[in-house]
C-alpha atoms as a PDB file:
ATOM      1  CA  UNK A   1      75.790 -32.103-112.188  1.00  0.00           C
ATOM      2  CA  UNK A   2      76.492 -29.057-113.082  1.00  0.00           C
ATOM      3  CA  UNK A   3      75.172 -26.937-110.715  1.00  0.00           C
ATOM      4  CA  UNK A   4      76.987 -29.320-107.772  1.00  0.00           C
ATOM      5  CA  UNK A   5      80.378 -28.688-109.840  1.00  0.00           C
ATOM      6  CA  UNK A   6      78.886 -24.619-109.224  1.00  0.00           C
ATOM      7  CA  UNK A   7      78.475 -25.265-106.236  1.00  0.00           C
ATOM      8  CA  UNK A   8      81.353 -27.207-105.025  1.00  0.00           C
ATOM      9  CA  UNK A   9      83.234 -24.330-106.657  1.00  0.00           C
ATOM     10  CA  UNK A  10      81.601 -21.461-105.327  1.00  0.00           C
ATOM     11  CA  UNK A  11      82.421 -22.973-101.973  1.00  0.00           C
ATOM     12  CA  UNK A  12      86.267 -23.587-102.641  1.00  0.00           C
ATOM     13  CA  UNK A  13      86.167 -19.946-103.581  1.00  0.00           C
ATOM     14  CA  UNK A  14      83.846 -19.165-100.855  1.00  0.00           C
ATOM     15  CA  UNK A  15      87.046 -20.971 -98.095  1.00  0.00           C
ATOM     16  CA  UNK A  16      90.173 -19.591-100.356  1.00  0.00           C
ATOM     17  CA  UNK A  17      88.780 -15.777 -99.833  1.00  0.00           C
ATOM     18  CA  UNK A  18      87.556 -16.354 -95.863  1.00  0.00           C
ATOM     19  CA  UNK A  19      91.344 -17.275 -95.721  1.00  0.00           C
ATOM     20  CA  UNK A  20      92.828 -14.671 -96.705  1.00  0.00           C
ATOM     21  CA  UNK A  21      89.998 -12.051 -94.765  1.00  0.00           C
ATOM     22  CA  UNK A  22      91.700 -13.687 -91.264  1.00  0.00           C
ATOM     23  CA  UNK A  23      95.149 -13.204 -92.803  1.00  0.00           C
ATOM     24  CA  UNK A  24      94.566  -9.884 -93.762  1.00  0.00           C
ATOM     25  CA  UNK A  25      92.373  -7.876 -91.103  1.00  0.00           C
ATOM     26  CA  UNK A  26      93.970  -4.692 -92.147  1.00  0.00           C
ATOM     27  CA  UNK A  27      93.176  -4.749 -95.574  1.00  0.00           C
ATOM     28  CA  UNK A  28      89.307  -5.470 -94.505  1.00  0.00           C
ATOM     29  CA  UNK A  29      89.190  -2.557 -92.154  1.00  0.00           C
ATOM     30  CA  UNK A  30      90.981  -0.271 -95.179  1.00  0.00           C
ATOM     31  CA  UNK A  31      88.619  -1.504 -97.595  1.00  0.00           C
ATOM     32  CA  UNK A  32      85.802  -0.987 -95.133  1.00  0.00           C
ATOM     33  CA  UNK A  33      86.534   3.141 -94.792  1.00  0.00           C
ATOM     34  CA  UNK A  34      86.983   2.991 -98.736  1.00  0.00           C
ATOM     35  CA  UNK A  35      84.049   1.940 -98.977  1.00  0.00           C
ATOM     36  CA  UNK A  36      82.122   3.809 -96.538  1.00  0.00           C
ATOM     37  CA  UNK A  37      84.030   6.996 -98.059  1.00  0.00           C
ATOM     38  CA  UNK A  38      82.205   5.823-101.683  1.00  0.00           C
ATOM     39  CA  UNK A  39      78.982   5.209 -99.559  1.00  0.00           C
ATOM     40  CA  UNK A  40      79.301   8.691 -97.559  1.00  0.00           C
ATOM     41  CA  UNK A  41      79.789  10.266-101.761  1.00  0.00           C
ATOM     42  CA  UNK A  42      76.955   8.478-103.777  1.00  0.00           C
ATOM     43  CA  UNK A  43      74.658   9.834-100.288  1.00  0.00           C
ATOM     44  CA  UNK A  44      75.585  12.852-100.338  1.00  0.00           C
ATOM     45  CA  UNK A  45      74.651  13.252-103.955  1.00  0.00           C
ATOM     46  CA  UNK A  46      71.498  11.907-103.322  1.00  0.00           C
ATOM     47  CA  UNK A  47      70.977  14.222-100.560  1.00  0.00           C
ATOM     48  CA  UNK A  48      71.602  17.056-102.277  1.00  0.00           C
ATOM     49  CA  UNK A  49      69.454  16.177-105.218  1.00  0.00           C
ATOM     50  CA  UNK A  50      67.165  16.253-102.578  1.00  0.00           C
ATOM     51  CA  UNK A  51      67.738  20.170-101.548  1.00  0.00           C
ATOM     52  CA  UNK A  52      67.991  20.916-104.687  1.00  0.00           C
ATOM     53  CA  UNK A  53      64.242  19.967-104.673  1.00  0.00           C
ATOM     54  CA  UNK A  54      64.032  22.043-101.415  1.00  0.00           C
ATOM     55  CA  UNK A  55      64.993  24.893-102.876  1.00  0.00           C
ATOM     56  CA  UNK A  56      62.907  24.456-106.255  1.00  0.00           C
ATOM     57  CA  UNK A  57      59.616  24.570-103.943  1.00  0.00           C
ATOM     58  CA  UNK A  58      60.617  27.433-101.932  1.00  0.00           C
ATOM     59  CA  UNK A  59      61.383  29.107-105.170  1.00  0.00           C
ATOM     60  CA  UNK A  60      57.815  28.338-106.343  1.00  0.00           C
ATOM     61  CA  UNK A  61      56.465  29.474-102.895  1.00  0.00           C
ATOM     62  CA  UNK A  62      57.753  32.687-103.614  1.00  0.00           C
ATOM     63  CA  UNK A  63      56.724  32.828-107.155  1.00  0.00           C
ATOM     64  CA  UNK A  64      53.104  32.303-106.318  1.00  0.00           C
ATOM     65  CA  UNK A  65      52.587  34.398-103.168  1.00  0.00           C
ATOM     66  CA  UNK A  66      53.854  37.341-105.797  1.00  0.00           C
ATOM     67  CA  UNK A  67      51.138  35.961-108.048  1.00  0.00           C
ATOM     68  CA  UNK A  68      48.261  35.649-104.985  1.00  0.00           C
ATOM     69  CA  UNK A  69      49.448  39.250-104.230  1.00  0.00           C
ATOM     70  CA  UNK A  70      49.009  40.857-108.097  1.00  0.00           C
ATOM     71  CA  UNK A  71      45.721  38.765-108.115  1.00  0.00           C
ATOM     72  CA  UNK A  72      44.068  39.751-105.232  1.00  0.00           C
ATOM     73  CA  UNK A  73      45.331  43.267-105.976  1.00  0.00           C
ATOM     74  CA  UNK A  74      43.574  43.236-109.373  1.00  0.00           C
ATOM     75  CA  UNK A  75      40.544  41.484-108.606  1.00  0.00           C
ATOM     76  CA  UNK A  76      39.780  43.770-106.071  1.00  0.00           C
ATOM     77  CA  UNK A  77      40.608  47.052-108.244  1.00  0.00           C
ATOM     78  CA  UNK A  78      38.558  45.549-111.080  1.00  0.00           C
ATOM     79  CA  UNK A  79      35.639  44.677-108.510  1.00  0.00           C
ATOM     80  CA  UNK A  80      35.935  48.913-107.254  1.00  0.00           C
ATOM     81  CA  UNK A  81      34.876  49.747-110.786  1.00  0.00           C
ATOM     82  CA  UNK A  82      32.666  47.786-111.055  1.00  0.00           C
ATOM     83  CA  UNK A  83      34.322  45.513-113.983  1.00  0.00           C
ATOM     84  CA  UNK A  84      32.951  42.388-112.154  1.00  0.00           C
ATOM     85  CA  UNK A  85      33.734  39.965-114.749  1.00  0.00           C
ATOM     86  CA  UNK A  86      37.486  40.638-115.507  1.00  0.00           C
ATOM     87  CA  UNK A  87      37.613  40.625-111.329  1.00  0.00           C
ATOM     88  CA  UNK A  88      35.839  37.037-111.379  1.00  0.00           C
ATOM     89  CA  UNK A  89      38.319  35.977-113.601  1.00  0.00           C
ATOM     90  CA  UNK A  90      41.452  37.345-111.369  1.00  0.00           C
ATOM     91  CA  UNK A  91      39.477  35.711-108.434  1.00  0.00           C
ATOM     92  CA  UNK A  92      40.021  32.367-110.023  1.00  0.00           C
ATOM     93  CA  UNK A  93      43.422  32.536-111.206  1.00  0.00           C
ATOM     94  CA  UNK A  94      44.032  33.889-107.166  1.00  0.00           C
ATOM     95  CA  UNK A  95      41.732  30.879-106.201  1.00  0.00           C
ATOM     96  CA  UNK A  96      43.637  28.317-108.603  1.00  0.00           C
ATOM     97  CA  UNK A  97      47.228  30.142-107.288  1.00  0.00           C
ATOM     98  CA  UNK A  98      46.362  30.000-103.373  1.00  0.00           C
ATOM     99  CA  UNK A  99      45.523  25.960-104.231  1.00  0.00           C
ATOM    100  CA  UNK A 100      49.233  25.368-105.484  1.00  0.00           C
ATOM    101  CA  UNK A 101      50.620  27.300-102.979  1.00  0.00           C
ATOM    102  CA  UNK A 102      48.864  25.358-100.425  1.00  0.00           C
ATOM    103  CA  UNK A 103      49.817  22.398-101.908  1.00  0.00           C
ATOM    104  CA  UNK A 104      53.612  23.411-102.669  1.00  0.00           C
ATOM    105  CA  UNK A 105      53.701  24.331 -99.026  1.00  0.00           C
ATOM    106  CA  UNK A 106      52.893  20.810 -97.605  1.00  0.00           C
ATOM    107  CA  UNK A 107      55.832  19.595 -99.700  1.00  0.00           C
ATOM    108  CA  UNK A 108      57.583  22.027 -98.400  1.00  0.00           C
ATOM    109  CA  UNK A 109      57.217  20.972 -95.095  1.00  0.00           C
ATOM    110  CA  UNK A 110      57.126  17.249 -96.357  1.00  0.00           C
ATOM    111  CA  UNK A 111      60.543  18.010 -97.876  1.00  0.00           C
ATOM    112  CA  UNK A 112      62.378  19.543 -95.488  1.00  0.00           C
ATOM    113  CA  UNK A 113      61.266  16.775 -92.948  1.00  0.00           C
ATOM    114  CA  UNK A 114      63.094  14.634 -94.830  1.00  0.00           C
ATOM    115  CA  UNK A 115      65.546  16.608 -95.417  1.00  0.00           C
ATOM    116  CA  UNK A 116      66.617  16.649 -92.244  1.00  0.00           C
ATOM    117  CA  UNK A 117      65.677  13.254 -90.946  1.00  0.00           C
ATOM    118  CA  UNK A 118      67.903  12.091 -93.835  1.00  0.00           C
ATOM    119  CA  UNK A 119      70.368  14.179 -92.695  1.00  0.00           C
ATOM    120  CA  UNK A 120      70.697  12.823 -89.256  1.00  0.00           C
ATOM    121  CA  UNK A 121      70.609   9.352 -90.644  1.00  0.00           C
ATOM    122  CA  UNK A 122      73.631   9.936 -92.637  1.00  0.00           C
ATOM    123  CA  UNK A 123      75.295  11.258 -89.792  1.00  0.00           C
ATOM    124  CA  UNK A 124      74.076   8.749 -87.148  1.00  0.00           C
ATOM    125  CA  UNK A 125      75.563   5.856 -89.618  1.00  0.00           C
ATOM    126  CA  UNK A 126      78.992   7.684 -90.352  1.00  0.00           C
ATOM    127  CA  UNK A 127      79.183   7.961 -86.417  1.00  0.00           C
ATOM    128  CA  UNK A 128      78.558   4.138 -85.880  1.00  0.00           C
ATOM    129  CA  UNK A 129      80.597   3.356 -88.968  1.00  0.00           C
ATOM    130  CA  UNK A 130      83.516   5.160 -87.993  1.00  0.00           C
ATOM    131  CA  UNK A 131      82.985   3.973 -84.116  1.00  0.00           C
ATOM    132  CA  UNK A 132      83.178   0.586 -85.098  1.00  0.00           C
ATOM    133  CA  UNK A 133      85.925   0.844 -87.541  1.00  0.00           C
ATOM    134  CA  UNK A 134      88.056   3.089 -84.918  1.00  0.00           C
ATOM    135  CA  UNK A 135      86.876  -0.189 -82.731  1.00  0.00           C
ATOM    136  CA  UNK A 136      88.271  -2.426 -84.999  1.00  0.00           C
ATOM    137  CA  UNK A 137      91.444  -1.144 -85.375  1.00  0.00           C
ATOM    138  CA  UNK A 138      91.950  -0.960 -81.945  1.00  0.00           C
ATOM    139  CA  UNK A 139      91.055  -4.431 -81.298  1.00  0.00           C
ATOM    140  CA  UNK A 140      93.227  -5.834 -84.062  1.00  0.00           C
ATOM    141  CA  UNK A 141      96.714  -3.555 -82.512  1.00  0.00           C
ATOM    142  CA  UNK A 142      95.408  -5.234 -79.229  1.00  0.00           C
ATOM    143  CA  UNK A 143      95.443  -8.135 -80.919  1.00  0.00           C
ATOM    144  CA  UNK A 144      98.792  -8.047 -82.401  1.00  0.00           C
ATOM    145  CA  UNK A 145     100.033  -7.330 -79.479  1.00  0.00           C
ATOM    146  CA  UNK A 146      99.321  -9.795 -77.395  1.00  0.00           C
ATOM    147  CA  UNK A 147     100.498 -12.424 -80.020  1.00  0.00           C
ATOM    148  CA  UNK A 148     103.711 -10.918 -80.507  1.00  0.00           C
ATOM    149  CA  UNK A 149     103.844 -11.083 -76.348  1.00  0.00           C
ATOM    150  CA  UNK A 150     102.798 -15.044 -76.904  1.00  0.00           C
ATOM    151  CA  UNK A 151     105.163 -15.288 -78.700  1.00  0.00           C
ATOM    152  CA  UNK A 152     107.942 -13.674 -76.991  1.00  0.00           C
ATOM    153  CA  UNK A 153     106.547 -16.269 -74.287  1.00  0.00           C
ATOM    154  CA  UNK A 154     106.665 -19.059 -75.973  1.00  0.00           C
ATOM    155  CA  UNK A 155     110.400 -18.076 -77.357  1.00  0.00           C
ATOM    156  CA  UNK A 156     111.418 -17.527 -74.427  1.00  0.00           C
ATOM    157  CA  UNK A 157     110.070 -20.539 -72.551  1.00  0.00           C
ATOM    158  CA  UNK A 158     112.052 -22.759 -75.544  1.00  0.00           C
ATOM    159  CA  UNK A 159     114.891 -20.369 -75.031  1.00  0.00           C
ATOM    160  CA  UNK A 160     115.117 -21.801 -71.052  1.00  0.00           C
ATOM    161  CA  UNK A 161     114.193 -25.158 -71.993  1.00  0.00           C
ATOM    162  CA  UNK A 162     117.165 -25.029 -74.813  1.00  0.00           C
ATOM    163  CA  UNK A 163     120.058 -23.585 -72.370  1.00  0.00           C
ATOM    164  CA  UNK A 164     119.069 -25.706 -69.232  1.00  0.00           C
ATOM    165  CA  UNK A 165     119.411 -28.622 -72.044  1.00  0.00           C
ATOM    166  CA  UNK A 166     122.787 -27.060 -73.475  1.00  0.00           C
ATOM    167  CA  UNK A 167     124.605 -26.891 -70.250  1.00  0.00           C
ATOM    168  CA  UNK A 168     127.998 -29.016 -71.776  1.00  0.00           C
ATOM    169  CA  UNK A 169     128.161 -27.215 -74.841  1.00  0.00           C
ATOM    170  CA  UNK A 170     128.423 -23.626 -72.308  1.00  0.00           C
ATOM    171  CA  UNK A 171     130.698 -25.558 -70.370  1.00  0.00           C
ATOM    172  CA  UNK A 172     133.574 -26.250 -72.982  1.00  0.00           C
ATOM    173  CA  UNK A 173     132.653 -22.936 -74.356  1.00  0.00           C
ATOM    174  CA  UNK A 174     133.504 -21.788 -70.654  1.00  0.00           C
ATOM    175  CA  UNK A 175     136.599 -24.374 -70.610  1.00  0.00           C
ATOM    176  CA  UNK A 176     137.955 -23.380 -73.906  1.00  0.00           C
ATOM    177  CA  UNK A 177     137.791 -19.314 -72.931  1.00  0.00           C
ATOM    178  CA  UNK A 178     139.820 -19.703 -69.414  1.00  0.00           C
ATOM    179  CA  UNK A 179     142.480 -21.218 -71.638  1.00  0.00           C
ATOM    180  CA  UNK A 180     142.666 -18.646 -73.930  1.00  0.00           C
ATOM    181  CA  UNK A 181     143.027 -16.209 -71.215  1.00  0.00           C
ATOM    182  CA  UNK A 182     145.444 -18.069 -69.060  1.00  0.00           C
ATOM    183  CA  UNK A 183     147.671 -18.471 -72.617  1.00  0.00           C
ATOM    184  CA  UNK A 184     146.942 -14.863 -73.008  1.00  0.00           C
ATOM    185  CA  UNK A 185     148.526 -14.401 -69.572  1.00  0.00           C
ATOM    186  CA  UNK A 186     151.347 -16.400 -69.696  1.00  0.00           C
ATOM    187  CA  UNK A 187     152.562 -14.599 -73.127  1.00  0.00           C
ATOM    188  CA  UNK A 188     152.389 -11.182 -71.638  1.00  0.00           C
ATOM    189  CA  UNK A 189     154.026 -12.465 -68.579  1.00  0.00           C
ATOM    190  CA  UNK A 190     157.038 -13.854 -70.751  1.00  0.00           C
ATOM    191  CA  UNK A 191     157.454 -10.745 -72.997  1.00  0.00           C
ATOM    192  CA  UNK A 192     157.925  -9.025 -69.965  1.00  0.00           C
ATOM    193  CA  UNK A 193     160.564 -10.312 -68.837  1.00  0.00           C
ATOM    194  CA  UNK A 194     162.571  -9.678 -72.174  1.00  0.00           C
ATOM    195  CA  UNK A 195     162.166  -6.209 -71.472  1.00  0.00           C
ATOM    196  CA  UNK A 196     165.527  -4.356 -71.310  1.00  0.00           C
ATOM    197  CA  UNK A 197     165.364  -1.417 -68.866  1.00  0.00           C
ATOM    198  CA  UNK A 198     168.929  -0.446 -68.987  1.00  0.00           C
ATOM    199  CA  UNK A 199     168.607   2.125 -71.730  1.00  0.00           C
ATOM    200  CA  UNK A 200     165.339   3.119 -70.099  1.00  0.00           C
ATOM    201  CA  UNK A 201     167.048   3.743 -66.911  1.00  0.00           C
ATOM    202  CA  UNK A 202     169.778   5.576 -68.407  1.00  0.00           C
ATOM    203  CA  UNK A 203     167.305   8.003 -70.038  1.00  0.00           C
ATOM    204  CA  UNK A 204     166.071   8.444 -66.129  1.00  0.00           C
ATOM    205  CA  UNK A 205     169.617   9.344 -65.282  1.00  0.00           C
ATOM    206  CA  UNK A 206     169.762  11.946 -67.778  1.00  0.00           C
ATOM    207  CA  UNK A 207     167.020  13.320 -67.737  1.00  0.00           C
ATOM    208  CA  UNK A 208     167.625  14.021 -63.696  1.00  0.00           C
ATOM    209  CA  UNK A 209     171.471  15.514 -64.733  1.00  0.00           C
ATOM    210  CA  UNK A 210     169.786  17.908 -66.923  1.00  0.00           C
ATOM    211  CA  UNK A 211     167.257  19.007 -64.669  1.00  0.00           C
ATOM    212  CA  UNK A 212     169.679  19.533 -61.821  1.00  0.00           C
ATOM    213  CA  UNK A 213     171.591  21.947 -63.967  1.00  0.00           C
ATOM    214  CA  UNK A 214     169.136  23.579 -65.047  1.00  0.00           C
ATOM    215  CA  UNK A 215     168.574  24.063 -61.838  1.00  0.00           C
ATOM    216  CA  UNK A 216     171.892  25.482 -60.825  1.00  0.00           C
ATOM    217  CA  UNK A 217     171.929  27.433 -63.630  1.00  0.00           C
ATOM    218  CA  UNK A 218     168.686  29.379 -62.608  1.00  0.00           C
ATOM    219  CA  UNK A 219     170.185  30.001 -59.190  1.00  0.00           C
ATOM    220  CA  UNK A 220     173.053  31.781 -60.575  1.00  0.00           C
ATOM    221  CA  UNK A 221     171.174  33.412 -62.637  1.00  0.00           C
ATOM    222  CA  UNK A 222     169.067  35.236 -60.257  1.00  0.00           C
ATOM    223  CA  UNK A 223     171.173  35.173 -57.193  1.00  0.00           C
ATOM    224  CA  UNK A 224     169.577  32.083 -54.994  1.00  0.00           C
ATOM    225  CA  UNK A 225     171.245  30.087 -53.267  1.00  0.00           C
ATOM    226  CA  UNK A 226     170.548  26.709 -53.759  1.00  0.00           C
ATOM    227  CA  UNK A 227     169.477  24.412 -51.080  1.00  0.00           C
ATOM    228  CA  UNK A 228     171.870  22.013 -49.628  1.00  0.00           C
ATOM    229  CA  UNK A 229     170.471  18.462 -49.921  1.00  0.00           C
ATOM    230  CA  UNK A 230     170.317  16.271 -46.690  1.00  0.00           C
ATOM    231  CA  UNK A 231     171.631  12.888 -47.208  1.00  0.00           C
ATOM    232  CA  UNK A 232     169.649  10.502 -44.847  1.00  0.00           C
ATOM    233  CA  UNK A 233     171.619   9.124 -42.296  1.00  0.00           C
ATOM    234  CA  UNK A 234     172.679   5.873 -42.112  1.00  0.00           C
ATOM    235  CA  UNK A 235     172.185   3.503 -39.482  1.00  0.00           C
ATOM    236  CA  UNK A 236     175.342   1.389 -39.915  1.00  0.00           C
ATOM    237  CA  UNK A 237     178.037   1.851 -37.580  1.00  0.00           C
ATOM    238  CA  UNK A 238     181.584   3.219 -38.996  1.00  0.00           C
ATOM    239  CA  UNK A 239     183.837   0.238 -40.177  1.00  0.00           C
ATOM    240  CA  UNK A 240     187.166  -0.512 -38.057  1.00  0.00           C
ATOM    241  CA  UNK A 241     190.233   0.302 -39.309  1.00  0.00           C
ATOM    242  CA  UNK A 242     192.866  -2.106 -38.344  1.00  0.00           C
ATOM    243  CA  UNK A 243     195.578  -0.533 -39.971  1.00  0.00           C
ATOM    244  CA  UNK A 244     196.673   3.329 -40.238  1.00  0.00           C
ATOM    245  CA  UNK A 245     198.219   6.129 -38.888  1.00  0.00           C
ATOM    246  CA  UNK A 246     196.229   6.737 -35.959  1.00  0.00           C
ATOM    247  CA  UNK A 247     197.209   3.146 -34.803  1.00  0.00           C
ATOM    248  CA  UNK A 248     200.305   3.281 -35.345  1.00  0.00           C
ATOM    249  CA  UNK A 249     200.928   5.993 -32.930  1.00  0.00           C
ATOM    250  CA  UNK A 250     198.818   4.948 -30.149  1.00  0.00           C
END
């Protein structure tokens, strides 16, 4: 019972955090290149734990090729004299050292194999890590994208369906503006004609007077002569006089 109560459990659990993974895609992909940072880290570490190794052989290399060069040097001075036993005995330290440096030198080799192949492996998997993230993200803007255009779609397919179905409501909204405006009209039509122009004219008048003598006075001033003004002629024939002097002595 209750490993089925587990169970049933681990499976709500299981549907509650699958849930929020669709709702949140960003977050995943975030945590994802968090956690490929910590990954790229601990690696690195590891790999250079590794050249530290690297570098402890090729120190040891070097250590006993300095040692196979003082033995061989000594054996063979001690074997000139004639000292053969002190020169067997630097013979088989320089046998025991070339041993160790043959040996050292295959995990050198060995080493720095891996070295390098792990090296490449780290680099291969940040490359398809960061391609498929990079792949990701571009996926989920794509993604967005086209749901927000769905969307937009869909809005604007209700949006048509909603004002083809709302046609009286734009209509009084239509009726109820043209009667504003013709209202509108009508008032400004009205206060116009309580407009008094008298005193406006009269301003007109003035203002004409003032400029004519102005005129005249800048004539004198400098000795023009001002030009005569020609009154149009009118059409209209003289009136008849029936009374006057003139007919009174014809």
């Amino acid at each position: 019972m209750f490993n089925r109560l587990r169970n049933l459990l681990r499976g709500f659990l299981s549907l509650f955090v699958s849930g929020l993974e669709k709702a949140n895609p960003r977050a995943l992909i975030e945590a994802e290149k968090e956690n490929l940072r910590t990954q790229i880290a601990r690696f690195n570490d590891n790999l250079a734990s590794h050249a530290g190794f690297v570098e402890r052989l090729m120190r040891q290399i070097k250590n006993l090729e300095a040692q196979e060069r003082d033995y061989a040097a000594k054996a063979a001075a001690h074997l000139k004299v004639g000292n053969r036993g002190t020169a067997g005995q630097y013979a088989l330290q320089l046998k025991t050292v070339k041993e160790q440096l043959a040996e050292n030198r295959l995990q050198l080799t060995a080493a720095e194999e891996t070295f390098q192949k792990l090296t490449k492996s780290r680099d291969v998997a940040i490359k398809e890590a960061s391609a498929k993230i990079e792949s990701l993200k571009r996926m989920l803007t794509e993604t967005e994208m086209l749901e927000a255009q769905a969307e937009l779609q869909e809005m604007a397919s209700g949006m048509i369906g909603e004002i083809g179905g709302s046609g009286d409501t734009l209509n009084r909204v239509e009726e109820y503006l043209e009667e504003r405006r013709d209202k509108a009209a009508g008032r400004a039509r009205v206060a116009s004609t309580t407009i008094d122009t008298t005193e406006v004219d009269l301003k007109e008048a003035e203002q004409e007077a003032l400029a004519d003598q102005a005129l005249t006075e800048f004539a004198a001033a400098y000795g023009l002569e001002m030009p005569v003004e020609e009154t149009p002629e009118s059409d209209e024939a003289p009136p008849v006089r029936d009374m006057g002097p003139g007919l009174a002595e014809s």
